[in-house]
N, C-alpha and C. Protein backbone atom coordinates (compact mmCIF):
# COMPACT_ATOMS: atom_id res chain seq x y z
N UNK A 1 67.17 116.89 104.15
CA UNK A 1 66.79 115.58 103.65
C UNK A 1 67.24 114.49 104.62
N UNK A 2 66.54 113.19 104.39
CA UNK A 2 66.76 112.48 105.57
C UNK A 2 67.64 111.57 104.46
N UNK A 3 68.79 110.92 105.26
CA UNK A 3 69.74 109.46 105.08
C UNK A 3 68.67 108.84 103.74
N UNK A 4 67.68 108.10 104.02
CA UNK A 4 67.28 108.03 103.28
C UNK A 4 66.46 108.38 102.00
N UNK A 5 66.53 109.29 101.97
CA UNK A 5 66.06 110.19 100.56
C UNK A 5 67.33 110.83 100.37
N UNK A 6 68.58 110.68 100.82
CA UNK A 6 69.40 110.94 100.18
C UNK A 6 69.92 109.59 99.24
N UNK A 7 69.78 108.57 99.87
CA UNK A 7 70.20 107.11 99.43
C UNK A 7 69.58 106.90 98.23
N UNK A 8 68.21 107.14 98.19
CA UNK A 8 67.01 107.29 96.92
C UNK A 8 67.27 107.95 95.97
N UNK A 9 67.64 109.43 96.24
CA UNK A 9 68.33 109.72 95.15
C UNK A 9 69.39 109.16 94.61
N UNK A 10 70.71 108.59 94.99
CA UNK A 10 71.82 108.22 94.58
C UNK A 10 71.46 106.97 93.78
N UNK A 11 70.69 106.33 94.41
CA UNK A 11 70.01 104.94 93.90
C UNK A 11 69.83 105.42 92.10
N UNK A 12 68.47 107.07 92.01
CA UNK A 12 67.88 106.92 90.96
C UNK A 12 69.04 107.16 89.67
N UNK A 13 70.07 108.35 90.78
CA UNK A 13 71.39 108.89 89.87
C UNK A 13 71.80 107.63 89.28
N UNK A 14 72.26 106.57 89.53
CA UNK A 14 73.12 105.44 89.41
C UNK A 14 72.18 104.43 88.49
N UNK A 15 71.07 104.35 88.44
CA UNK A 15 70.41 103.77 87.65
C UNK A 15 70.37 104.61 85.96
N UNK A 16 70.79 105.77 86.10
CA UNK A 16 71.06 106.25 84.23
C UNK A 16 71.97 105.41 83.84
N UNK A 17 73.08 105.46 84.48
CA UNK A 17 74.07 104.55 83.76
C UNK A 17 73.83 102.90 83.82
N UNK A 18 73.99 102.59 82.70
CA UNK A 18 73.92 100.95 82.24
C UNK A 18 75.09 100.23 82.36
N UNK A 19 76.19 100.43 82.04
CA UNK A 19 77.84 100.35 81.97
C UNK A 19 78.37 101.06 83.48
N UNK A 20 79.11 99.24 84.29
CA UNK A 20 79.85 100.35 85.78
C UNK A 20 81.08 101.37 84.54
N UNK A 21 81.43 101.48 83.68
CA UNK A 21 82.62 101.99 83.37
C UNK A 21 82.08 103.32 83.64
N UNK A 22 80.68 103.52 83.46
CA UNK A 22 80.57 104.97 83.03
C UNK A 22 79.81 105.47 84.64
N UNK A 23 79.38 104.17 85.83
CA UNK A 23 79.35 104.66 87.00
C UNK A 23 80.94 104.73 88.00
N UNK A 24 82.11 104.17 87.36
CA UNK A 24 83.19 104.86 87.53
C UNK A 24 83.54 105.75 87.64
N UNK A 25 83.12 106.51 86.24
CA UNK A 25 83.46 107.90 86.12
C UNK A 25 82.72 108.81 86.78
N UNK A 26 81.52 108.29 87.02
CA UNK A 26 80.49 109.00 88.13
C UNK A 26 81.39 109.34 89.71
N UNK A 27 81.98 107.82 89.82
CA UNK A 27 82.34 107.89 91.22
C UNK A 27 83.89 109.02 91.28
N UNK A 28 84.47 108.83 89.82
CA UNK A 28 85.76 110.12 89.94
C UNK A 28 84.95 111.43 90.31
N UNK A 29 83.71 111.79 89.36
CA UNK A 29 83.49 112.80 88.80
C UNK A 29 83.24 113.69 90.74
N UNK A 30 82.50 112.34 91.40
CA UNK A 30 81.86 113.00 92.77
C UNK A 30 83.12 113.34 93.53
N UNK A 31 84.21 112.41 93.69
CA UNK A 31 85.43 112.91 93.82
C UNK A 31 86.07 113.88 93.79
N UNK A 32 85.99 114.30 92.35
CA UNK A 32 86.53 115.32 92.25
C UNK A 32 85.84 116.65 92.30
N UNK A 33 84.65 116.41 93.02
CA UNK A 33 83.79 117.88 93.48
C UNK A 33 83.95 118.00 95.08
N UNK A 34 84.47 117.08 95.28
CA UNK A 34 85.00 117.39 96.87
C UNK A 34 85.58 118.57 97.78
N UNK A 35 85.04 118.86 98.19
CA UNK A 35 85.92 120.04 98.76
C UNK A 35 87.46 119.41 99.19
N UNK A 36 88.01 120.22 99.48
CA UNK A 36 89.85 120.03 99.43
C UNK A 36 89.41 120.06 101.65
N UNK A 37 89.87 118.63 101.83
CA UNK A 37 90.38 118.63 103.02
C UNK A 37 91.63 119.46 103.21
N UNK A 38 91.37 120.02 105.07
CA UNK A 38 92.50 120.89 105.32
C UNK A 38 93.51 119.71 105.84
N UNK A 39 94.93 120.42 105.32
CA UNK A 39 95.92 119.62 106.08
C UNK A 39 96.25 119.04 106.97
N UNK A 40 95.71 119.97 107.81
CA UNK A 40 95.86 119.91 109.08
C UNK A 40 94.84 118.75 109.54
N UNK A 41 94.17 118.18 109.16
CA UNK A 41 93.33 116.96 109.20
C UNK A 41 93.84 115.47 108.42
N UNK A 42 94.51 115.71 108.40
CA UNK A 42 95.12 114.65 107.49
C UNK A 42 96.41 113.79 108.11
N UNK A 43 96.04 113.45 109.40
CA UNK A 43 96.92 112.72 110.50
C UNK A 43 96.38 111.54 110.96
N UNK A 44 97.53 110.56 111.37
CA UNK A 44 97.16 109.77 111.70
C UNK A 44 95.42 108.96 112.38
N UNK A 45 95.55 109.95 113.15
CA UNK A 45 94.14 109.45 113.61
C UNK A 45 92.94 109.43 113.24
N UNK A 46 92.96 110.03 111.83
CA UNK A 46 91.92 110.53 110.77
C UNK A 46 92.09 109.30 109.75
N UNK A 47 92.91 108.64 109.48
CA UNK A 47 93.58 107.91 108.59
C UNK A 47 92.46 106.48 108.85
N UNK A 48 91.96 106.32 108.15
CA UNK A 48 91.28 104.92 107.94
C UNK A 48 91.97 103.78 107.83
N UNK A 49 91.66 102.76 108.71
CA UNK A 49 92.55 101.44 108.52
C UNK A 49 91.88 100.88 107.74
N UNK A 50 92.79 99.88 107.06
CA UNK A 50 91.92 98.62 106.19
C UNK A 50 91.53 98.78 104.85
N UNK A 51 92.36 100.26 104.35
CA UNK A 51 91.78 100.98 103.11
C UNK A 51 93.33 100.55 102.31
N UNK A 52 93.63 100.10 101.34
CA UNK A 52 94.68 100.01 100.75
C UNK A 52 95.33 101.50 100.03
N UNK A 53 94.46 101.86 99.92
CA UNK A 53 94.53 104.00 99.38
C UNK A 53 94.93 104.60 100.79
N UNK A 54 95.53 105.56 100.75
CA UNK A 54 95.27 106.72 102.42
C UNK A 54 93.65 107.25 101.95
N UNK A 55 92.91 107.20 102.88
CA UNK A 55 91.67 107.82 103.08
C UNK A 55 91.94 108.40 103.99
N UNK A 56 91.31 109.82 104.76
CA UNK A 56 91.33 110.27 105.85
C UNK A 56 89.81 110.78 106.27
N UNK A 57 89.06 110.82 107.35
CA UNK A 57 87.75 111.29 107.52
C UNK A 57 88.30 112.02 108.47
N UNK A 58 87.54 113.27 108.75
CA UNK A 58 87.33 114.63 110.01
C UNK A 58 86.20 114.48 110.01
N UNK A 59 84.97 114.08 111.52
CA UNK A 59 83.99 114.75 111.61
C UNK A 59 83.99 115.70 112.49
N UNK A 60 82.75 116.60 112.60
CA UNK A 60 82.48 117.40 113.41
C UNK A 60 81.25 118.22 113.52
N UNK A 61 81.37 117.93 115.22
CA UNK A 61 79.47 118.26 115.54
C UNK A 61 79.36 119.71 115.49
N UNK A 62 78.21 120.07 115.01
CA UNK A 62 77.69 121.33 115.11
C UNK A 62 76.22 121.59 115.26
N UNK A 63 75.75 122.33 116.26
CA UNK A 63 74.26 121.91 115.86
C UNK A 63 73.61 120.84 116.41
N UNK A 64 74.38 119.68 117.07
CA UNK A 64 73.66 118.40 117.19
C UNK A 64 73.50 118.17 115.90
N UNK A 65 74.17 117.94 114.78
CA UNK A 65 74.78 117.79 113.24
C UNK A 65 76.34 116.87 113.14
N UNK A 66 76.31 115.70 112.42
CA UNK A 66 78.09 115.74 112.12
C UNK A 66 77.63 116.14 110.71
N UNK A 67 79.21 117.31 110.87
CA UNK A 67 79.69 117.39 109.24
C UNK A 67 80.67 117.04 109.02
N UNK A 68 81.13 115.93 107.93
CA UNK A 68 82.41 115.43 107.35
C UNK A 68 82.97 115.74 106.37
N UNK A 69 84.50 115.64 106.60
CA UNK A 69 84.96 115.98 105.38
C UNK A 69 86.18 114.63 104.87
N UNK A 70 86.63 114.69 103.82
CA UNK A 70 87.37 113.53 103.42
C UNK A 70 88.14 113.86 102.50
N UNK A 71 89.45 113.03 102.48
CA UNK A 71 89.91 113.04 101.10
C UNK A 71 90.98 111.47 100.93
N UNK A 72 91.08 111.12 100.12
CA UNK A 72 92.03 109.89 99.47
C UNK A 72 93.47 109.99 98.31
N UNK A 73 94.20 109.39 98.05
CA UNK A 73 95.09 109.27 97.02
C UNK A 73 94.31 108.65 96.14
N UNK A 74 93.56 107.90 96.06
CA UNK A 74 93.23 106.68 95.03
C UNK A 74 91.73 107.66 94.34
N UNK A 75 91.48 107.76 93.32
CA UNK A 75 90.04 108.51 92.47
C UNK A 75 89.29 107.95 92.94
N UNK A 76 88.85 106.67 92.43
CA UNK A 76 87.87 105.62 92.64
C UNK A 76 87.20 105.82 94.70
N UNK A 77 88.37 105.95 95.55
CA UNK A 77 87.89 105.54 96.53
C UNK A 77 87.85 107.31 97.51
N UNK A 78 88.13 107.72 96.51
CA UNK A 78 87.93 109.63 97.23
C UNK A 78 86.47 109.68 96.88
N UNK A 79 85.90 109.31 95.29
CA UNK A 79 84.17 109.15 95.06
C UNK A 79 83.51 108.80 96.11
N UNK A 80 83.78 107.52 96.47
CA UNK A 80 83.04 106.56 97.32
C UNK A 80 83.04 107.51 98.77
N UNK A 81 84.46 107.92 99.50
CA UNK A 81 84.58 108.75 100.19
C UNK A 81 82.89 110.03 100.27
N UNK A 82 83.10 110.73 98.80
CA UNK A 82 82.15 111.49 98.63
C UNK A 82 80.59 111.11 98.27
N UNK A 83 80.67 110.05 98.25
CA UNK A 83 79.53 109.21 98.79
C UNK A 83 78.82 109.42 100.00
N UNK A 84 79.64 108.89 100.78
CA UNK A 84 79.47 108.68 102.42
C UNK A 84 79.09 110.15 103.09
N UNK A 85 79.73 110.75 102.58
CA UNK A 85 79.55 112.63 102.92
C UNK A 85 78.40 112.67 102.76
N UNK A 86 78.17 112.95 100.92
CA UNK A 86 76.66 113.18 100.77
C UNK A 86 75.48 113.02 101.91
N UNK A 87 75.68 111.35 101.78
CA UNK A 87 74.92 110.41 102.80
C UNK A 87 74.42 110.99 104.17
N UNK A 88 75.98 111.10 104.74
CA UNK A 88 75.89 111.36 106.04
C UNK A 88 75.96 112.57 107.10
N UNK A 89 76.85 113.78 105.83
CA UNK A 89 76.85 115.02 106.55
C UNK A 89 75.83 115.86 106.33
N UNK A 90 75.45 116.42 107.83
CA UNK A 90 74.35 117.35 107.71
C UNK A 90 73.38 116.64 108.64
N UNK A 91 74.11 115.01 108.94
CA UNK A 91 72.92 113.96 109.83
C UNK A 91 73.17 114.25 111.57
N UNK A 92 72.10 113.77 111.97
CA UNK A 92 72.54 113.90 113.41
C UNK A 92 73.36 112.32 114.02
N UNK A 93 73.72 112.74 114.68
CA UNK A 93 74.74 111.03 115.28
C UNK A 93 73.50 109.93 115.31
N UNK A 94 72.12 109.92 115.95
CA UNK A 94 71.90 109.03 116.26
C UNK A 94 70.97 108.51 115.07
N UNK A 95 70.61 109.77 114.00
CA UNK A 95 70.12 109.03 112.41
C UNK A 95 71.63 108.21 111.55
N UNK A 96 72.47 108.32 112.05
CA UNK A 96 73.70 107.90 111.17
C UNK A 96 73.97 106.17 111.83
N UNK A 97 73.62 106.52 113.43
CA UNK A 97 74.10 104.99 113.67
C UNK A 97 73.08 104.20 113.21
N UNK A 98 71.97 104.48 113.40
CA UNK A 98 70.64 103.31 112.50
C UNK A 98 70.62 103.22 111.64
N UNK A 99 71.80 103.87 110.69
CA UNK A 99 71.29 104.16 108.68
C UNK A 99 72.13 102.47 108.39
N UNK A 100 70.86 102.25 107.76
CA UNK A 100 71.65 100.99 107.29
C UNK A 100 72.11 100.42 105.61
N UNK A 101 71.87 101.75 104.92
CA UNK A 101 73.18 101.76 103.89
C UNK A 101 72.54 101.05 102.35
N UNK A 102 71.43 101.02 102.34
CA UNK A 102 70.91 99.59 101.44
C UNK A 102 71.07 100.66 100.03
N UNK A 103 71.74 101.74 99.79
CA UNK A 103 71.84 101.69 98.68
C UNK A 103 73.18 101.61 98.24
N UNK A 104 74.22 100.93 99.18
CA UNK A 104 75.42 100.64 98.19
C UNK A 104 75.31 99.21 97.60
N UNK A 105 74.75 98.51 98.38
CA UNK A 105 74.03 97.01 97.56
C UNK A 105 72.93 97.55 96.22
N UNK A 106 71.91 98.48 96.70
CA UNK A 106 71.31 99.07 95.07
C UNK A 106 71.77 98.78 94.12
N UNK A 107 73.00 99.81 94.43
CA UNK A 107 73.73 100.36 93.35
C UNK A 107 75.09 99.27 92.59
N UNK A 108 74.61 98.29 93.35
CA UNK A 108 75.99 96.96 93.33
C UNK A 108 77.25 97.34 93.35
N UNK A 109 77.63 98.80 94.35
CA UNK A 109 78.96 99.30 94.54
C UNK A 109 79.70 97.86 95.16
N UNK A 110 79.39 97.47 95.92
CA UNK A 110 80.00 96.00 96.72
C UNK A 110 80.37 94.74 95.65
N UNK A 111 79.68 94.27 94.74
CA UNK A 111 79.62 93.37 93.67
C UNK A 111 80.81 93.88 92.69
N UNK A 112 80.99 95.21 92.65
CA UNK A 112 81.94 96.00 91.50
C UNK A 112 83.30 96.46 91.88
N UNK A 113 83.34 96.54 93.22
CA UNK A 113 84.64 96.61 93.80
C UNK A 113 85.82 95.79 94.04
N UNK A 114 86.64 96.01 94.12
CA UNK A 114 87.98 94.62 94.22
C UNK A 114 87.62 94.92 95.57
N UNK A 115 88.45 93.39 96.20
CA UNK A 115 88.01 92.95 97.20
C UNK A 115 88.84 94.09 98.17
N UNK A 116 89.76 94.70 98.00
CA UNK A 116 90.78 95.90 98.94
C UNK A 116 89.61 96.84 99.05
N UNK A 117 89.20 97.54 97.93
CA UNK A 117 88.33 98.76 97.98
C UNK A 117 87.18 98.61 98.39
N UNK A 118 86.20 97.31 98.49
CA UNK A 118 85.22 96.82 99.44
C UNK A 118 85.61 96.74 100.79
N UNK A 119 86.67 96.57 100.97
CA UNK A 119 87.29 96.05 102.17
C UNK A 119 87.18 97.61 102.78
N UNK A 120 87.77 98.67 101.99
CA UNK A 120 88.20 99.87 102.33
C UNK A 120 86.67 100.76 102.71
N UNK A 121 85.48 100.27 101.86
CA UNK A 121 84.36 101.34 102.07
C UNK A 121 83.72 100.39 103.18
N UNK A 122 83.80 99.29 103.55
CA UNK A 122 83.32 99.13 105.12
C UNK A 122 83.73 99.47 106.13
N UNK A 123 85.33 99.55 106.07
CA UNK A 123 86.25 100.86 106.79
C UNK A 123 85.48 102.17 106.74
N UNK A 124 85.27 102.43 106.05
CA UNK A 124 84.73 103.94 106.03
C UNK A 124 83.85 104.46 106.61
N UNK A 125 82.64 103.49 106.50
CA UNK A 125 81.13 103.18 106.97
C UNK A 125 81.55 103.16 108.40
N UNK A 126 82.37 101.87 108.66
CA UNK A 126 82.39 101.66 110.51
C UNK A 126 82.74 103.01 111.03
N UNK A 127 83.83 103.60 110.22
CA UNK A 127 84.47 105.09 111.41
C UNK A 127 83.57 106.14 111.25
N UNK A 128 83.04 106.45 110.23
CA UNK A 128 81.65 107.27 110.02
C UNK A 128 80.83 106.87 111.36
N UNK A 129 80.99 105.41 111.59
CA UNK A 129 79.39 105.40 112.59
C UNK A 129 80.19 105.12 113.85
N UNK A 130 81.84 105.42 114.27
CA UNK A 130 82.20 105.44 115.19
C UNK A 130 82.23 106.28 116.03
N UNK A 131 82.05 107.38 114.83
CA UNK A 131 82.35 108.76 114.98
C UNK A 131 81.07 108.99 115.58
N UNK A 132 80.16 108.60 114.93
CA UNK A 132 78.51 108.89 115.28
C UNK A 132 78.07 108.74 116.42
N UNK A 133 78.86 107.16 117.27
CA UNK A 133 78.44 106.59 118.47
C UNK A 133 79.27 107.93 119.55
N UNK A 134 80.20 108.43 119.25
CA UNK A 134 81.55 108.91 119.86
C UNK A 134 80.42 110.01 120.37
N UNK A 135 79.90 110.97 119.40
CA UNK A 135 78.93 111.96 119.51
C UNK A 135 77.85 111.66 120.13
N UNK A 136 77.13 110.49 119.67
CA UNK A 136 75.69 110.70 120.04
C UNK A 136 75.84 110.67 122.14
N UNK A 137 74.67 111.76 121.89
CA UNK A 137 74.19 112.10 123.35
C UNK A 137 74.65 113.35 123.55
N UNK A 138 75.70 114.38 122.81
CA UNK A 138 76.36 115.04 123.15
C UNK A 138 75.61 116.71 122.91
């Protein structure tokens, strides 16, 4: 699936719920289907700045593919984490640096967030597509 028909779907997922309380629990629920980052990834340089939670991202090319993996302390922002995965792993570097994201505005994830955890998923987004630039050509 491409970035965007993955976005489309998440869009249509997020439109059942009427109440953010109960797209909250959406965002634990994706969370907590995460695969378990390895330890050994969970160092400094993996560590997202600007996130008030520890977030950590690992990518890695395969294939002319990044696949990511993630994990957080905070529920709320390990979801969002597993967001970005969905989104982005399985993409090639140079569909990830053009993706331009229009369904976390959809979904009014940005409007619903405190200003730290907004702060924290544009962190996320940039090293996702740092990672992407880091790769592409490779």
């Amino acid at each position: 699936m491409t970035i965007e028909e993955i976005e489309n779907q998440i869009v249509d997922e997020f439109s059942i719920y009427d109440d953010w309380m109960d797209k909250y629990a959406y965002l634990i629920e994706i969370g907590n289907g995460l695969t378990a980052m390895g330890e050994e990834h969970k160092t400094g340089d993996n560590l997202i700045k600007g996130c008030q939670s520890q977030v950590w991202f690992h990518a890695e090319l395969k294939d002319g593919k990044l696949y990511f993996e993630a994990d957080s302390d905070a529920i709320i922002t390990k979801g969002i984490a597993g967001l970005l995965i969905r989104v982005f792993s399985g993409q090639t570097p140079h569909d990830i640096v053009k993706a331009d994201l229009k369904f976390i505005d959809t979904i009014g994830l940005t409007q619903h967030l405190s200003p730290t955890r907004s702060n924290g998923l544009l962190s996320m987004v940039k090293q996702i597509k740092y990672y992407a630039l880091a790769y592409e050509g490779k």
